[in-house]
Protein backbone atom coordinates (compact mmCIF):
# COMPACT_ATOMS: atom_id res chain seq x y z
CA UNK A 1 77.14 48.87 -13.19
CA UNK A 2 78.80 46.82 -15.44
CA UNK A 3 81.94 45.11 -14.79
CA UNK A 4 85.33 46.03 -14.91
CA UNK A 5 88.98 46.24 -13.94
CA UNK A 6 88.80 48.80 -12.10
CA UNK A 7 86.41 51.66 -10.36
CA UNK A 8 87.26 54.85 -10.13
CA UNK A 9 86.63 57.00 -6.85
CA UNK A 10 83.40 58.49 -7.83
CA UNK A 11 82.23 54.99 -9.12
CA UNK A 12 82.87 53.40 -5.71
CA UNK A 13 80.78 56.30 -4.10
CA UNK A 14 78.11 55.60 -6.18
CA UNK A 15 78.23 51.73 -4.96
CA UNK A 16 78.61 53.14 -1.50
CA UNK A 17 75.84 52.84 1.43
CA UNK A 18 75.27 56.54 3.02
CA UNK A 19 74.16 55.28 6.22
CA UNK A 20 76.46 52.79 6.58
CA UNK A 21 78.81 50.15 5.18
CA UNK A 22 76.68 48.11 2.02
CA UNK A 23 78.09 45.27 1.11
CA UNK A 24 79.54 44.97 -2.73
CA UNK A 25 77.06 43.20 -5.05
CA UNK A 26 79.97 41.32 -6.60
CA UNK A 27 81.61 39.92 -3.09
CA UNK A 28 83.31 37.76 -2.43
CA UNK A 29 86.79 40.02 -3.55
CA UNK A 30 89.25 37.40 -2.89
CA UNK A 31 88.50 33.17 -2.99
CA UNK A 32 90.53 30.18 -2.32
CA UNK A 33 92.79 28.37 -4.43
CA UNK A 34 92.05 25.88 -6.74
CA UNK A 35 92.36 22.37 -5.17
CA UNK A 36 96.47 21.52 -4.64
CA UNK A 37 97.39 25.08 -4.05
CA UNK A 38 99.15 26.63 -1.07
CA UNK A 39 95.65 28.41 -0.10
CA UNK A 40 92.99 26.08 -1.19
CA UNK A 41 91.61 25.41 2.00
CA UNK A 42 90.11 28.52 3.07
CA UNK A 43 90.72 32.20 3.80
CA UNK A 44 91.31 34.01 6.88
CA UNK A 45 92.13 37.36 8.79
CA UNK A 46 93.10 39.83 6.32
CA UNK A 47 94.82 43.23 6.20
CA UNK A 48 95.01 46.18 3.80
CA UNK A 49 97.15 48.77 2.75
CA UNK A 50 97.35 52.07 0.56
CA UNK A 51 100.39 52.88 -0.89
CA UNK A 52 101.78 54.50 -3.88
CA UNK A 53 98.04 53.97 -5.35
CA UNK A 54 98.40 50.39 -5.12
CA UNK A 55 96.05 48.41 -2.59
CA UNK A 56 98.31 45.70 -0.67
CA UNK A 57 96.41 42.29 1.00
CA UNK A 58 97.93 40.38 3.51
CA UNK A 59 95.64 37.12 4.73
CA UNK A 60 96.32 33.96 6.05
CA UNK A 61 95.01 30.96 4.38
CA UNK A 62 94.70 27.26 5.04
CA UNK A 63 95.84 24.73 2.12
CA UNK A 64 93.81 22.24 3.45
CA UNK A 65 90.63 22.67 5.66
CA UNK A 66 88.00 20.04 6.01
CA UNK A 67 84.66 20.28 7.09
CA UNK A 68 85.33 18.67 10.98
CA UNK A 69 87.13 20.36 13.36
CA UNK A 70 90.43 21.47 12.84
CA UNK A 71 93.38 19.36 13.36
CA UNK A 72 97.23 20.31 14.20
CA UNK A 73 98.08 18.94 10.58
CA UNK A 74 95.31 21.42 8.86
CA UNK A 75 96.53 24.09 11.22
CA UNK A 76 99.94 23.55 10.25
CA UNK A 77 98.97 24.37 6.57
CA UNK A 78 98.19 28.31 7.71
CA UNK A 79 100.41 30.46 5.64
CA UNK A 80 100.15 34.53 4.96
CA UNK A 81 99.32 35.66 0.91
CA UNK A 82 99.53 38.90 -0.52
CA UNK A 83 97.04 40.32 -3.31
CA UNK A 84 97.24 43.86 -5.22
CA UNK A 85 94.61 45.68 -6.14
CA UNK A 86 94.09 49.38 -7.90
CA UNK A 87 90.84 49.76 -6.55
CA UNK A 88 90.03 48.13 -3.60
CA UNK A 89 87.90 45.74 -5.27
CA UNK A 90 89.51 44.15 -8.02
CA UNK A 91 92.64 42.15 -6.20
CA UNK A 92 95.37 39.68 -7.58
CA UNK A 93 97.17 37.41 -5.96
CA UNK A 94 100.71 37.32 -5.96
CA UNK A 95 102.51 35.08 -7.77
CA UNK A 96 104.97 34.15 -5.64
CA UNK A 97 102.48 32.35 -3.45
CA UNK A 98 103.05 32.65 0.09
CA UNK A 99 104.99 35.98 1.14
CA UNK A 100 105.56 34.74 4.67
CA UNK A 101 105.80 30.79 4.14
CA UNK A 102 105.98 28.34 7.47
CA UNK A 103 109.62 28.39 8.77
CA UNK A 104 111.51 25.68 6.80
CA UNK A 105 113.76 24.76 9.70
CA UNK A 106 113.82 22.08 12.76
CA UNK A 107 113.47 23.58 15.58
CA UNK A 108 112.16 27.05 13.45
CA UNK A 109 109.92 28.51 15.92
CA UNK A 110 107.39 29.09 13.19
CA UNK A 111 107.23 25.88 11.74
CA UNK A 112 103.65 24.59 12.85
CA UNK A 113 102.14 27.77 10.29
CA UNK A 114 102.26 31.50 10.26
CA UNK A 115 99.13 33.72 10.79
CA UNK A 116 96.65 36.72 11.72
CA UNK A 117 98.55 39.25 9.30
CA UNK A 118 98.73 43.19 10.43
CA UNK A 119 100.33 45.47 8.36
CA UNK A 120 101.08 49.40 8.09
CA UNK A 121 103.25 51.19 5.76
CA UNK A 122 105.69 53.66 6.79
CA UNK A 123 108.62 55.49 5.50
CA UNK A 124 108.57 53.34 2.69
CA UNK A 125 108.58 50.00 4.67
CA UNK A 126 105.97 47.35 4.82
CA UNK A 127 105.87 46.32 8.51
CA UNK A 128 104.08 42.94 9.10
CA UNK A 129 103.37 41.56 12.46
CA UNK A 130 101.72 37.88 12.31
CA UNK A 131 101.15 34.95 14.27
CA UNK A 132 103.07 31.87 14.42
CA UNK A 133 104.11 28.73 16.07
CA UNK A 134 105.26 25.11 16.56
CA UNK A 135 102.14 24.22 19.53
CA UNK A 136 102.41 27.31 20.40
CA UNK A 137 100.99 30.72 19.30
CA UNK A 138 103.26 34.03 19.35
CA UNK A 139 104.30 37.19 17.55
CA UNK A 140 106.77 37.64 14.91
CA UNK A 141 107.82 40.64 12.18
CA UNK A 142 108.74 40.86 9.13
CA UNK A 143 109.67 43.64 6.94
CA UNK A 144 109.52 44.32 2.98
CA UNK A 145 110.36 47.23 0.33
CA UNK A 146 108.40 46.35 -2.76
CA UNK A 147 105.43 44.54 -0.03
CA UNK A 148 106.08 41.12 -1.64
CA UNK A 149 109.98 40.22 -0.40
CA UNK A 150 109.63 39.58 3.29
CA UNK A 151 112.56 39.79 5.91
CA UNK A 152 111.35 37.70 8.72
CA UNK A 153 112.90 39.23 12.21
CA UNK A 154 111.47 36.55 14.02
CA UNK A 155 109.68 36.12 16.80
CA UNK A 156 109.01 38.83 19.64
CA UNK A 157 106.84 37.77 21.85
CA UNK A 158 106.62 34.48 24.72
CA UNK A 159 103.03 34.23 25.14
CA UNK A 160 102.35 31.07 23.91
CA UNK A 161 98.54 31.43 23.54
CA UNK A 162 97.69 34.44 21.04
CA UNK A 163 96.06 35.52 18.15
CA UNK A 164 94.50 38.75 16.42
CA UNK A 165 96.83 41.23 16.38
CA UNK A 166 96.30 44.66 14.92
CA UNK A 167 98.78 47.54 16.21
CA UNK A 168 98.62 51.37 15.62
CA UNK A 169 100.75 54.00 16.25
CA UNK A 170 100.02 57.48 17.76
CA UNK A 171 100.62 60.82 17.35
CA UNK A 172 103.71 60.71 19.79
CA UNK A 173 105.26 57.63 17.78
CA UNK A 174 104.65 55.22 20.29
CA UNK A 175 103.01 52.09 19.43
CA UNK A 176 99.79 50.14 20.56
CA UNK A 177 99.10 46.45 20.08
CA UNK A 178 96.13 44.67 20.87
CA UNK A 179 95.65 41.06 20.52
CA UNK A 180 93.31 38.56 21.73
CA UNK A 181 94.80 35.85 24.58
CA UNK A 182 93.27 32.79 25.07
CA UNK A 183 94.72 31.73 28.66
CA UNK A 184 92.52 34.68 29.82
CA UNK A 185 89.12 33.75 28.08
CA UNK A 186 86.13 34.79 28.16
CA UNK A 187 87.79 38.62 28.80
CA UNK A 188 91.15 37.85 26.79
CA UNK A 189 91.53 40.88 24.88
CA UNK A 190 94.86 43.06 25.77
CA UNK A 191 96.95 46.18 24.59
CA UNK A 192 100.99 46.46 25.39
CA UNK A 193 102.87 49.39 24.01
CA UNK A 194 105.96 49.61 22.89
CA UNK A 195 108.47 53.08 22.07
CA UNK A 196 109.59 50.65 18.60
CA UNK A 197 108.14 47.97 16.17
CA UNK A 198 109.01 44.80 18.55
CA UNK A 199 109.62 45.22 22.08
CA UNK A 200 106.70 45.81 23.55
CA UNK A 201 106.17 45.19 27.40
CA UNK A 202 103.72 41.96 27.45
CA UNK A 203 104.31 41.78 31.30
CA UNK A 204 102.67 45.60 31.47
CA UNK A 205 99.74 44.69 28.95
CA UNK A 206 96.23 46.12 30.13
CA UNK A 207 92.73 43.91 29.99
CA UNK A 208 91.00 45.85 27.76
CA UNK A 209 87.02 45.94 28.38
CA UNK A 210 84.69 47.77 26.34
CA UNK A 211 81.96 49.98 27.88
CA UNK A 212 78.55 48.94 27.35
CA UNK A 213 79.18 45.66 26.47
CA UNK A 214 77.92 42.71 28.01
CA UNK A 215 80.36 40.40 30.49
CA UNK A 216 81.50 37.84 30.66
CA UNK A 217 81.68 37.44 26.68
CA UNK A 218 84.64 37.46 23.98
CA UNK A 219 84.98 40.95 22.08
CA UNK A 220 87.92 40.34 19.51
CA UNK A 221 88.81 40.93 16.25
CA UNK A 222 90.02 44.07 16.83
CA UNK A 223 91.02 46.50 14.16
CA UNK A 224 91.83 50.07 16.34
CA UNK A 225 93.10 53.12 14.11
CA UNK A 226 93.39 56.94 14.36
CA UNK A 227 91.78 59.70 12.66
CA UNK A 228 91.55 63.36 12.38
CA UNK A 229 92.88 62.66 15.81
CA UNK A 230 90.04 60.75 17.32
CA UNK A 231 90.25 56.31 17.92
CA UNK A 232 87.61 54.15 16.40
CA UNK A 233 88.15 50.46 16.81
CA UNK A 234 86.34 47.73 14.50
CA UNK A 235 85.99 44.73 16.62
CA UNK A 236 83.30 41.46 16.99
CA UNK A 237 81.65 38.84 19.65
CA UNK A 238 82.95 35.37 18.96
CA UNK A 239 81.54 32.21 18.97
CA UNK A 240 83.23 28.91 18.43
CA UNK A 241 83.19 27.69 16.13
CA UNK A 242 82.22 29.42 13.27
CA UNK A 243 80.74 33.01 14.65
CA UNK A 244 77.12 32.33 13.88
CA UNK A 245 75.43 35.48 14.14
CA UNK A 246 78.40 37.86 14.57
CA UNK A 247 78.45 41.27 13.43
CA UNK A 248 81.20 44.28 13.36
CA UNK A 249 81.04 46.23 15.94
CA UNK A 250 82.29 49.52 16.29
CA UNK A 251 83.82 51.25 19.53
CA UNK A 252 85.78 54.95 20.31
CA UNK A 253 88.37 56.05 22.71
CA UNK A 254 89.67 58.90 24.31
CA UNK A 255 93.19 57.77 24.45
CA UNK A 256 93.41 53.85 23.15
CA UNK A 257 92.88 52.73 26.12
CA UNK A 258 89.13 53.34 27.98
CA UNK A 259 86.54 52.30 25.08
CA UNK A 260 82.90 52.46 24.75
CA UNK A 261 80.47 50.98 22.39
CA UNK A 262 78.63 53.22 19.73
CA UNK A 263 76.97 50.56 17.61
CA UNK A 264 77.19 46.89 17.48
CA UNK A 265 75.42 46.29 14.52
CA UNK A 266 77.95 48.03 11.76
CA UNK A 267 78.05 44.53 9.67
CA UNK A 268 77.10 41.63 9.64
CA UNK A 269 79.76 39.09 9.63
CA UNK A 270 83.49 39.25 11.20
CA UNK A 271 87.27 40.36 11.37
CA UNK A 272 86.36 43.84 9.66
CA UNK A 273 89.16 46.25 8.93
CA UNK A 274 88.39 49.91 7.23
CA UNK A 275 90.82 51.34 4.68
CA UNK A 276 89.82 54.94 3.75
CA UNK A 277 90.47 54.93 -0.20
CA UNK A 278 89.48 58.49 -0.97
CA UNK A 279 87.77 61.68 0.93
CA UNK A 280 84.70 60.49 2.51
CA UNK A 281 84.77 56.70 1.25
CA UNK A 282 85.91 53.94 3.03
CA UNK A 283 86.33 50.21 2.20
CA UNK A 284 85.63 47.30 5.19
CA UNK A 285 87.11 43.75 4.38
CA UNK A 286 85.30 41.24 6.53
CA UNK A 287 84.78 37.59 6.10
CA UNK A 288 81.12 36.25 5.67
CA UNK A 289 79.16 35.52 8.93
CA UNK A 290 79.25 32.23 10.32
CA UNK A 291 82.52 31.01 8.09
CA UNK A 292 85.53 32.22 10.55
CA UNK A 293 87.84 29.57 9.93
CA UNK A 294 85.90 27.29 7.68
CA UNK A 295 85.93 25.76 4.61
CA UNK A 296 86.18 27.42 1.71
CA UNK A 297 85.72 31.09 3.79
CA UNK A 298 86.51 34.13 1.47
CA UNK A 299 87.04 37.60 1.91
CA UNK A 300 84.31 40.55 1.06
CA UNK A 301 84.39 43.71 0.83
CA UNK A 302 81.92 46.87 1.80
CA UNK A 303 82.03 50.48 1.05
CA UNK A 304 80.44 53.36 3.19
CA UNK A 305 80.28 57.51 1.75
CA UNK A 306 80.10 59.26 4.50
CA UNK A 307 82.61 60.73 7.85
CA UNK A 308 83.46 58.12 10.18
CA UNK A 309 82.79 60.75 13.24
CA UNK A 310 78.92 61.19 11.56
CA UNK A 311 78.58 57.14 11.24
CA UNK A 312 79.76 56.86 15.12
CA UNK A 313 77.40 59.54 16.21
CA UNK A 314 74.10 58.12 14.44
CA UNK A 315 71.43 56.60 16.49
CA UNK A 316 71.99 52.27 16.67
């Protein structure tokens, strides 16, 4: 198919696997910077959103990133972008560069970076929760109108050692975080639930282990979600320090807590989030496999035709 600015529905389900999740032909969707700019360095964790018609990106992305291991002054270089996109495929970024900059401040409790986007759209509010820090790692939110003019409400979490947060809300209104926390490695991923956007009870949070996997071993990455009344959650294994060999994995639940395995082998690669774009096709953003967190790491895209319940049914 010939390229363009943008596919139509019926054009994206004819680039579409039917068995499962084929990558684009013209990945990667969204690159670094040119050399100098605020997200030259590499990409990172990425989010998506739907609305009005208009697809909305939130990633983090290092201005500088080398090929050693990372330092404190690379990490402090981690800012969130923002991209649009009327397709899913075909993304710009946003002008006014970083939409959740480093806090400018002494003492700002954000000031070492800000990361590890998550973002839904409600009521005609973009709600962002993100990492951040000054040598430490915690939770913050922001919210936005028009997706591109944060409000930071700062930070509302004390866990000092976090990262990888995705959060979805129920059918009763009450929301569900999970995150990753590194004080508890190898089995550090968690869920805490809160009745509003930001105070959830981190002293309540539950371990959360995933039937049929193999322990001890990291399972993170975790994007969880609801539909037709039913939770899938995307998640992969990590290895430092690049994820050599990781794929998506995908795993259902009863209630958002107690989760089982249905296939690890959904994509190759990490951090994959699904955004359902129109009846019976859905997009996964992912980053390439063995590139979490290095240089030059970009963000691809993969489409799947089909029912989510039929893809987490077939035979793995």
């Amino acid at each position: 198919m010939p390229a363009q600015e943008s596919f139509t529905p019926e054009q994206l389900r004819q680039l579409a696997g039917r068995d499962g999740f084929r990558p684009f032909d013209g990945n990667p969707v969204l690159v670094p910077g040119d050399e100098g700019e605020w997200d030259a360095g590499a990409l990172g964790s990425m989010t998506v959103v739907k609305a009005g018609g208009v697809y909305h990106m939130y990633y983090e992305a290092w201005g500088v990133r080398t090929d050693a291991a990372w330092s404190l002054e690379e990490y402090s270089t981690l800012q969130i972008g923002h991209a649009t996109s009327p397709d899913g495929v075909h993304w710009t970024k946003d002008p006014a560069g970083p939409v959740i900059p480093r806090g400018a401040e002494d003492g700002a409790w954000d000031l070492g970076g800000t990361w590890d986007p998550f973002v839904i759209h409600e009521d005609g509010v973009f709600k962002m929760w993100h990492g951040g820090g000054n040598a430490v790692c915690d939770w913050g939110y922001a919210t936005s109108r028009d997706g591109s003019s944060f409000r930071k409400h700062g930070r509302i979490s004390d866990l000092g050692k976090v990262e990888d947060v995705h959060v979805a809300r129920d059918e009763g209104g009450r929301y569900h975080m999970y995150y990753w926390d590194r004080a508890h490695e190898p089995e550090g991923l968690f869920h805490a639930t809160s009745p509003d956007e930001t105070t959830f009870d981190f002293a309540a949070a539950e371990k959360v282990a995933i039937g049929g996997e193999g322990y001890p071993g990291m399972y993170k990455f975790t994007h969880v979600f609801m539909e037709d009344g039913k939770w899938y959650m995307l998640y992969g294994d990590f290895v430092r320090p690049h994820c050599a060999g990781s794929t998506v994995r995908l795993a259902t639940s009863p209630d958002g807590a107690e989760w089982t395995r249905v296939t690890g082998d959904l994509l190759e690669g990490h951090d994959g989030e699904i955004v359902r774009a129109a009846d019976r096709l859905y997009l996964m953003y992912h980053g390439p496999r063995g590139r979490f967190d290095a240089r030059d790491c970009d963000i691809r895209v993969a489409l799947y035709h089909g029912d989510l319940d039929a893809l987490a049914r077939r035979p793995h």
